[in-house]
N, C-alpha and C. Protein backbone atom coordinates (compact mmCIF):
# COMPACT_ATOMS: atom_id res chain seq x y z
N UNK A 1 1.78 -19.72 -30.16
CA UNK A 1 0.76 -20.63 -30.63
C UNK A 1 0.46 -20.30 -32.09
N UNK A 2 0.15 -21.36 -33.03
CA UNK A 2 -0.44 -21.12 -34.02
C UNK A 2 -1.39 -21.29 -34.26
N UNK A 3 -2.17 -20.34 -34.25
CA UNK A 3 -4.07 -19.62 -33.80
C UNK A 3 -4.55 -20.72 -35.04
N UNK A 4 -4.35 -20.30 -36.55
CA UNK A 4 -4.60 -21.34 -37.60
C UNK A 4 -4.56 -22.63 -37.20
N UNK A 5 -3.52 -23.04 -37.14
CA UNK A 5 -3.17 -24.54 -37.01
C UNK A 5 -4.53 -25.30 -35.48
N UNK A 6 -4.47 -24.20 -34.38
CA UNK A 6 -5.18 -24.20 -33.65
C UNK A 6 -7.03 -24.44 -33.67
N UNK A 7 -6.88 -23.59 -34.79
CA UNK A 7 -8.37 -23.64 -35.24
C UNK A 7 -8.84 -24.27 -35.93
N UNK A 8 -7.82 -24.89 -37.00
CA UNK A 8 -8.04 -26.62 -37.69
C UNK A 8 -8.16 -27.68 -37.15
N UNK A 9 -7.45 -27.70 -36.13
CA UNK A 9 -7.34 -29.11 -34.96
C UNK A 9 -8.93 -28.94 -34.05
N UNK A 10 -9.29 -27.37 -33.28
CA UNK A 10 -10.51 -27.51 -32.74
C UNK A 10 -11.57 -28.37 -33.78
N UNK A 11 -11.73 -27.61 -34.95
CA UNK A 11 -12.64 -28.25 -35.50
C UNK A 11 -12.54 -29.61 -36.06
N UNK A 12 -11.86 -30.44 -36.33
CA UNK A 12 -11.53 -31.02 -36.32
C UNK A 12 -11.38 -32.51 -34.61
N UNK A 13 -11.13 -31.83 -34.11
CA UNK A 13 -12.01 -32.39 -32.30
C UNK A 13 -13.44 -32.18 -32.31
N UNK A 14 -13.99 -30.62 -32.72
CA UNK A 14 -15.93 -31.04 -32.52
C UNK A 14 -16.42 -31.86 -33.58
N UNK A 15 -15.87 -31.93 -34.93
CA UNK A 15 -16.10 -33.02 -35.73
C UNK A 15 -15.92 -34.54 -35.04
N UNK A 16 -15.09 -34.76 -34.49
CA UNK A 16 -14.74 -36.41 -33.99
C UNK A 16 -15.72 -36.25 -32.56
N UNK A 17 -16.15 -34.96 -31.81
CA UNK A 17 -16.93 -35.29 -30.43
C UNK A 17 -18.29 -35.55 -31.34
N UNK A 18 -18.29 -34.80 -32.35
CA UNK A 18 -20.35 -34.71 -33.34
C UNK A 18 -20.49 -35.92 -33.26
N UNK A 19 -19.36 -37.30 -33.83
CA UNK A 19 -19.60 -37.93 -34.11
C UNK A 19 -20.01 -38.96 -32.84
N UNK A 20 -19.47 -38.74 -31.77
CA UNK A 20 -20.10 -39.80 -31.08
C UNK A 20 -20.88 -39.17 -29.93
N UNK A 21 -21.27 -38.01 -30.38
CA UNK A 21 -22.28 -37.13 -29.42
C UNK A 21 -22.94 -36.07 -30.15
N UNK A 22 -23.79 -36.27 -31.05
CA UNK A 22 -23.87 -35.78 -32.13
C UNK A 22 -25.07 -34.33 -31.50
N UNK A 23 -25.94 -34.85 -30.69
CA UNK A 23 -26.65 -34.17 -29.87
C UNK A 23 -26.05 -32.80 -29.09
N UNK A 24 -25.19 -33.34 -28.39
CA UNK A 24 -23.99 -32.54 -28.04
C UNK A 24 -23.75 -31.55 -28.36
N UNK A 25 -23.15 -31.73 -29.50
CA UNK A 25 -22.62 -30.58 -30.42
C UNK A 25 -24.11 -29.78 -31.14
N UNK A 26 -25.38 -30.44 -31.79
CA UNK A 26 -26.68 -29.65 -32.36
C UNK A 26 -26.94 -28.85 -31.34
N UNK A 27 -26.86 -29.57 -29.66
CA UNK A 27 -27.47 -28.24 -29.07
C UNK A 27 -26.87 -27.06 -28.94
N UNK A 28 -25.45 -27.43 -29.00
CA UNK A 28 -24.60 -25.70 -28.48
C UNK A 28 -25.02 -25.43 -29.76
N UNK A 29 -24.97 -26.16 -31.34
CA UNK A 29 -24.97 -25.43 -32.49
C UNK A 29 -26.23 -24.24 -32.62
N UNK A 30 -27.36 -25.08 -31.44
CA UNK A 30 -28.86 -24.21 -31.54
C UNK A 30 -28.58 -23.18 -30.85
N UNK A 31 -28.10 -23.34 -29.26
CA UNK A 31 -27.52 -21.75 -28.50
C UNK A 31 -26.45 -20.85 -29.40
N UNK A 32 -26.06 -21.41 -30.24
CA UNK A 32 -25.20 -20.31 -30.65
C UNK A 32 -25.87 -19.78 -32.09
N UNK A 33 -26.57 -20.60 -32.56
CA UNK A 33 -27.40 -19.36 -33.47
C UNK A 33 -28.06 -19.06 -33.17
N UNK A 34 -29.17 -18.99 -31.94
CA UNK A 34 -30.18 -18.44 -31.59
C UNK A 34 -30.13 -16.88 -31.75
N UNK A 35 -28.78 -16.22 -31.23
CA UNK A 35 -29.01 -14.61 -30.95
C UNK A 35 -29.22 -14.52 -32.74
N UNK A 36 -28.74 -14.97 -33.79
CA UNK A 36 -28.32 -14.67 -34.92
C UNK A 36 -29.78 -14.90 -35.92
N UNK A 37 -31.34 -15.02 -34.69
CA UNK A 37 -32.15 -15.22 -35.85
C UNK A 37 -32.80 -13.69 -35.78
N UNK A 38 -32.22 -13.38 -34.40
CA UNK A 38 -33.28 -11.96 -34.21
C UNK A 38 -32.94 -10.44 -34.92
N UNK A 39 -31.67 -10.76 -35.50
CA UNK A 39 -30.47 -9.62 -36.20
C UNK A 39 -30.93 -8.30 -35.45
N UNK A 40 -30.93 -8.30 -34.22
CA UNK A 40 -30.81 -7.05 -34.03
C UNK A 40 -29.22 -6.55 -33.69
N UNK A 41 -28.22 -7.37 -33.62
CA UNK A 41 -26.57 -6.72 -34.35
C UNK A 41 -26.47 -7.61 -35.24
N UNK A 42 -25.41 -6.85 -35.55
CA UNK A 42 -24.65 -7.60 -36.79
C UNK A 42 -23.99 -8.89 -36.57
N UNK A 43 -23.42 -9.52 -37.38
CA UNK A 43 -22.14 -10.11 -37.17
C UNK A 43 -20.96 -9.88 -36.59
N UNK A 44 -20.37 -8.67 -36.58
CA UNK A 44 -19.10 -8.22 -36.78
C UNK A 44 -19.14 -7.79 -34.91
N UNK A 45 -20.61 -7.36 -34.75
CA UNK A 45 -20.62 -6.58 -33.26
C UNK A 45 -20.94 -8.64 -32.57
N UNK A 46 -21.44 -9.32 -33.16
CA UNK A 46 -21.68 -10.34 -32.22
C UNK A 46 -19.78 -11.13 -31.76
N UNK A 47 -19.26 -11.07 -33.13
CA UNK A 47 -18.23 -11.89 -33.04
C UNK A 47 -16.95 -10.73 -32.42
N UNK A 48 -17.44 -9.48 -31.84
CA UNK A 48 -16.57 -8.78 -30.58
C UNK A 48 -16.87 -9.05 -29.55
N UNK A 49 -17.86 -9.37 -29.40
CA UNK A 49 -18.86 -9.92 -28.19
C UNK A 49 -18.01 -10.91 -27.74
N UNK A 50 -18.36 -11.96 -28.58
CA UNK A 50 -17.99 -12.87 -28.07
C UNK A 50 -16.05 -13.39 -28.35
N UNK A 51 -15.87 -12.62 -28.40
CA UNK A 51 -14.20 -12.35 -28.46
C UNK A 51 -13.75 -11.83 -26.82
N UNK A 52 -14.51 -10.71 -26.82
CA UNK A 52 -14.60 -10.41 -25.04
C UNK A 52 -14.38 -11.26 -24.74
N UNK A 53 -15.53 -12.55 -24.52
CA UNK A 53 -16.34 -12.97 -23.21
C UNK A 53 -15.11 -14.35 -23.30
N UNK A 54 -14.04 -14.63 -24.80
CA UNK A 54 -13.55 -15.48 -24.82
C UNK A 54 -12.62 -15.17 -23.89
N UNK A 55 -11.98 -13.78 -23.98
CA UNK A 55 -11.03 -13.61 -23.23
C UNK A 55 -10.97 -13.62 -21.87
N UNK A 56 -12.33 -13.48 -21.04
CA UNK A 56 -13.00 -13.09 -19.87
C UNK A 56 -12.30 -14.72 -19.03
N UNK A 57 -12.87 -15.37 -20.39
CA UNK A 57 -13.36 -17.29 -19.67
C UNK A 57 -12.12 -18.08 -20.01
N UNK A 58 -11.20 -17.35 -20.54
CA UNK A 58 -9.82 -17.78 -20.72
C UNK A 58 -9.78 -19.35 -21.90
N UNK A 59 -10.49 -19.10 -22.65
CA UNK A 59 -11.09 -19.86 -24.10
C UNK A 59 -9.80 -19.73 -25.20
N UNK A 60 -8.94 -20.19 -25.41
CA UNK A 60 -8.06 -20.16 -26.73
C UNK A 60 -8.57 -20.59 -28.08
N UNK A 61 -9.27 -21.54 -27.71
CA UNK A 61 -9.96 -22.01 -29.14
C UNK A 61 -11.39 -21.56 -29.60
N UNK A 62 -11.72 -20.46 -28.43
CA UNK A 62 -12.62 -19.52 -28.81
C UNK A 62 -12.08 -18.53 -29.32
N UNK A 63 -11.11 -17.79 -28.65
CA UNK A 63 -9.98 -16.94 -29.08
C UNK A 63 -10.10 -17.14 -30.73
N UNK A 64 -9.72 -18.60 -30.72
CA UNK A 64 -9.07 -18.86 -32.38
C UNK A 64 -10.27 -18.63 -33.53
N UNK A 65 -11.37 -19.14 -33.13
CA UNK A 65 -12.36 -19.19 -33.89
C UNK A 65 -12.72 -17.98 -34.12
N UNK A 66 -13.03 -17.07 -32.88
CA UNK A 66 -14.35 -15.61 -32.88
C UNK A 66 -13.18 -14.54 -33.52
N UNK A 67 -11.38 -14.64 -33.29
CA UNK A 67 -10.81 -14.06 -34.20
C UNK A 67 -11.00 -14.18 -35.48
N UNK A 68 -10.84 -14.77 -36.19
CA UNK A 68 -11.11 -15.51 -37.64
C UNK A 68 -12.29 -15.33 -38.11
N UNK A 69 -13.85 -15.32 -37.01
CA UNK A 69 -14.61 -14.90 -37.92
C UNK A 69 -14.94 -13.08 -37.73
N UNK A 70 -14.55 -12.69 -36.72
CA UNK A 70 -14.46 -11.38 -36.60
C UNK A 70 -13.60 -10.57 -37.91
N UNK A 71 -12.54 -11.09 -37.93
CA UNK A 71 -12.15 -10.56 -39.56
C UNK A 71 -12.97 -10.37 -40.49
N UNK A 72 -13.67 -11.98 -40.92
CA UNK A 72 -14.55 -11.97 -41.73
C UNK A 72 -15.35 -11.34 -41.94
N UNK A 73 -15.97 -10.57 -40.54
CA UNK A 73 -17.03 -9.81 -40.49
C UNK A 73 -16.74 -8.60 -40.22
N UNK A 74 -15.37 -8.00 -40.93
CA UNK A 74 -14.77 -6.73 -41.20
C UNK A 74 -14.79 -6.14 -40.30
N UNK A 75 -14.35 -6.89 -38.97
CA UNK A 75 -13.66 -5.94 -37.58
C UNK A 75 -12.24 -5.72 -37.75
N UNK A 76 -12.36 -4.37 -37.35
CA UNK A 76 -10.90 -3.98 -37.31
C UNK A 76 -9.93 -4.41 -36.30
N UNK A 77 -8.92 -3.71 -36.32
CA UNK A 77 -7.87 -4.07 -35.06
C UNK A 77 -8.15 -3.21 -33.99
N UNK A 78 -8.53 -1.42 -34.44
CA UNK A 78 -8.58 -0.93 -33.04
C UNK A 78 -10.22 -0.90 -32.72
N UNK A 79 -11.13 -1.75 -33.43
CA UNK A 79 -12.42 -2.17 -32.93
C UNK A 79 -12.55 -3.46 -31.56
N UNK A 80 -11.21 -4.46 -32.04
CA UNK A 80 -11.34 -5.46 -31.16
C UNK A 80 -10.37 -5.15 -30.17
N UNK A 81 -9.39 -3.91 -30.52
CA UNK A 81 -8.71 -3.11 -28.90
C UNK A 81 -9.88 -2.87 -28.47
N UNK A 82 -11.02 -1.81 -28.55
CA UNK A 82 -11.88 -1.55 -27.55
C UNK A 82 -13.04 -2.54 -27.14
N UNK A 83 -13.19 -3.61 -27.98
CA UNK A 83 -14.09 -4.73 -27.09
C UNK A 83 -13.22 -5.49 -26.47
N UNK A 84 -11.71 -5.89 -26.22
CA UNK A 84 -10.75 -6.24 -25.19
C UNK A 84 -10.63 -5.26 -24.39
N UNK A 85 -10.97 -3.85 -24.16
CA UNK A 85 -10.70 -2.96 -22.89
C UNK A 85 -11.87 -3.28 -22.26
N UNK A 86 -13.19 -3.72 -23.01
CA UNK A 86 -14.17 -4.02 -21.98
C UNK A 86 -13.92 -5.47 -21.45
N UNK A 87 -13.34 -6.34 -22.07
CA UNK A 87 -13.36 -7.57 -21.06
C UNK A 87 -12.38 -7.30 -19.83
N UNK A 88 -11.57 -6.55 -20.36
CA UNK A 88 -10.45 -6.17 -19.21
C UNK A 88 -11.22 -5.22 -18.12
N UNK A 89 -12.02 -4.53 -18.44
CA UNK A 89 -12.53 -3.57 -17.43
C UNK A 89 -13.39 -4.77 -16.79
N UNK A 90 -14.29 -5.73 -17.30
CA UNK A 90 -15.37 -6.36 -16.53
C UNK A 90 -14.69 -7.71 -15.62
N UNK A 91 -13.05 -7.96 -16.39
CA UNK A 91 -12.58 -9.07 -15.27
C UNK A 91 -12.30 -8.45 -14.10
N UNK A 92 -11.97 -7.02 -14.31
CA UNK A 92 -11.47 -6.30 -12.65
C UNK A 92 -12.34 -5.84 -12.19
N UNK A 93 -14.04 -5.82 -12.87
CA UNK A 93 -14.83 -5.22 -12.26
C UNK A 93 -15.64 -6.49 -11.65
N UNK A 94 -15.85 -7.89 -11.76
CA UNK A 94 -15.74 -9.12 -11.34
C UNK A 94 -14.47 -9.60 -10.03
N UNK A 95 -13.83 -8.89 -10.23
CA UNK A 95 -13.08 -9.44 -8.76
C UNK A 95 -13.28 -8.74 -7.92
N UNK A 96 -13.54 -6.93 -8.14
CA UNK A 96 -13.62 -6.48 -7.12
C UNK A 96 -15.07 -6.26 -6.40
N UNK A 97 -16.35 -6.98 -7.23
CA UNK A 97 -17.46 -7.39 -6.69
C UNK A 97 -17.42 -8.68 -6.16
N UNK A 98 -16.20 -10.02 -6.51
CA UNK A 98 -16.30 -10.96 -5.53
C UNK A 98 -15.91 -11.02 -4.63
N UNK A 99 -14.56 -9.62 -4.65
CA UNK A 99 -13.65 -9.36 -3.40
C UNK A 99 -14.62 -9.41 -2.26
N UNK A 100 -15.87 -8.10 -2.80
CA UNK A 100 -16.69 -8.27 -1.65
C UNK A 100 -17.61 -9.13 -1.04
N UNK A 101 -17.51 -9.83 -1.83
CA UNK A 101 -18.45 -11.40 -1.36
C UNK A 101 -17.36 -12.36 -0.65
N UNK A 102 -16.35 -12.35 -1.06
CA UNK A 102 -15.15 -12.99 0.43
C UNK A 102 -15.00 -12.18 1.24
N UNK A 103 -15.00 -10.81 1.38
CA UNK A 103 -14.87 -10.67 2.78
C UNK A 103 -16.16 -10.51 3.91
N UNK A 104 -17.49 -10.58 2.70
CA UNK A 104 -18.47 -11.05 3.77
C UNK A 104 -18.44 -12.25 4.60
N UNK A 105 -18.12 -13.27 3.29
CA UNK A 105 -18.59 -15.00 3.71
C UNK A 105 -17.06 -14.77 4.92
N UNK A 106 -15.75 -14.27 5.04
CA UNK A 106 -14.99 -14.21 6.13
C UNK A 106 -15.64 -13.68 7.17
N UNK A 107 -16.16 -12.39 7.39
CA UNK A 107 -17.20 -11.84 8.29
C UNK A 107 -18.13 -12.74 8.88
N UNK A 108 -18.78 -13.16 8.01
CA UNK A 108 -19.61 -14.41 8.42
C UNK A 108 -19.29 -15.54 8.81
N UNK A 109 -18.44 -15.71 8.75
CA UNK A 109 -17.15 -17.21 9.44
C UNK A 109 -16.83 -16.71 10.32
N UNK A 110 -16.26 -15.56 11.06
CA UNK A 110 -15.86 -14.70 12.01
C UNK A 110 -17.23 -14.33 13.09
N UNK A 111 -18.14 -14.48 12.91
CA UNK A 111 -19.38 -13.68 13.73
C UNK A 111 -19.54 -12.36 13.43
N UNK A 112 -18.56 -12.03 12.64
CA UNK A 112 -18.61 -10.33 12.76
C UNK A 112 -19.97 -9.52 12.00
């Protein structure tokens, strides 16, 4: 994939959705600066954050974006290795807490 080319075309799609849902797009624009009025992190720690959580939710054009501005905001490479070992630790730590919620709701389908 070409992450660039990728990240011209997203924006380029929320530009053409602004336009005929203009609402739409102001409100995510308000949830997503909200954490950014209270500065208690930085930039650089928000846009690992949310680099994780892209990878978590399987987001490419979040991918594309929170890479690009994570640079910007002078993250390194083995900074965004260790905020990818935590999305990786929390997707396996997410299955193996839903594991246990299927084999209740089976238990519970079962009488057991």
């Amino acid at each position: 994939m070409d992450w660039n080319e990728n990240r011209e075309q997203l924006l380029a799609n929320v530009s053409a959705l602004q336009k005929l849902s203009p609402d739409t797009v102001k409100g995510y624009l308000t949830v997503s600066g909200a954490g950014r009025k209270t500065a208690h992190m930085d930039e650089k720690m928000r846009q690992l954050i949310s680099l994780a959580v892209a990878v978590t939710t399987r987001c490419d054009g979040c991918i594309s974006i929170h890479s690009n501005e994570a640079l910007k905001a002078g993250a390194t490479r083995e900074e965004l290795a260790e905020a990818l070992s935590v999305a990786v630790a929390m997707n396996a730590g997410a299955a193996l807490v839903y594991s246990t919620r299927a084999l209740e709701a089976f238990d519970t389908a079962t009488g057991v």
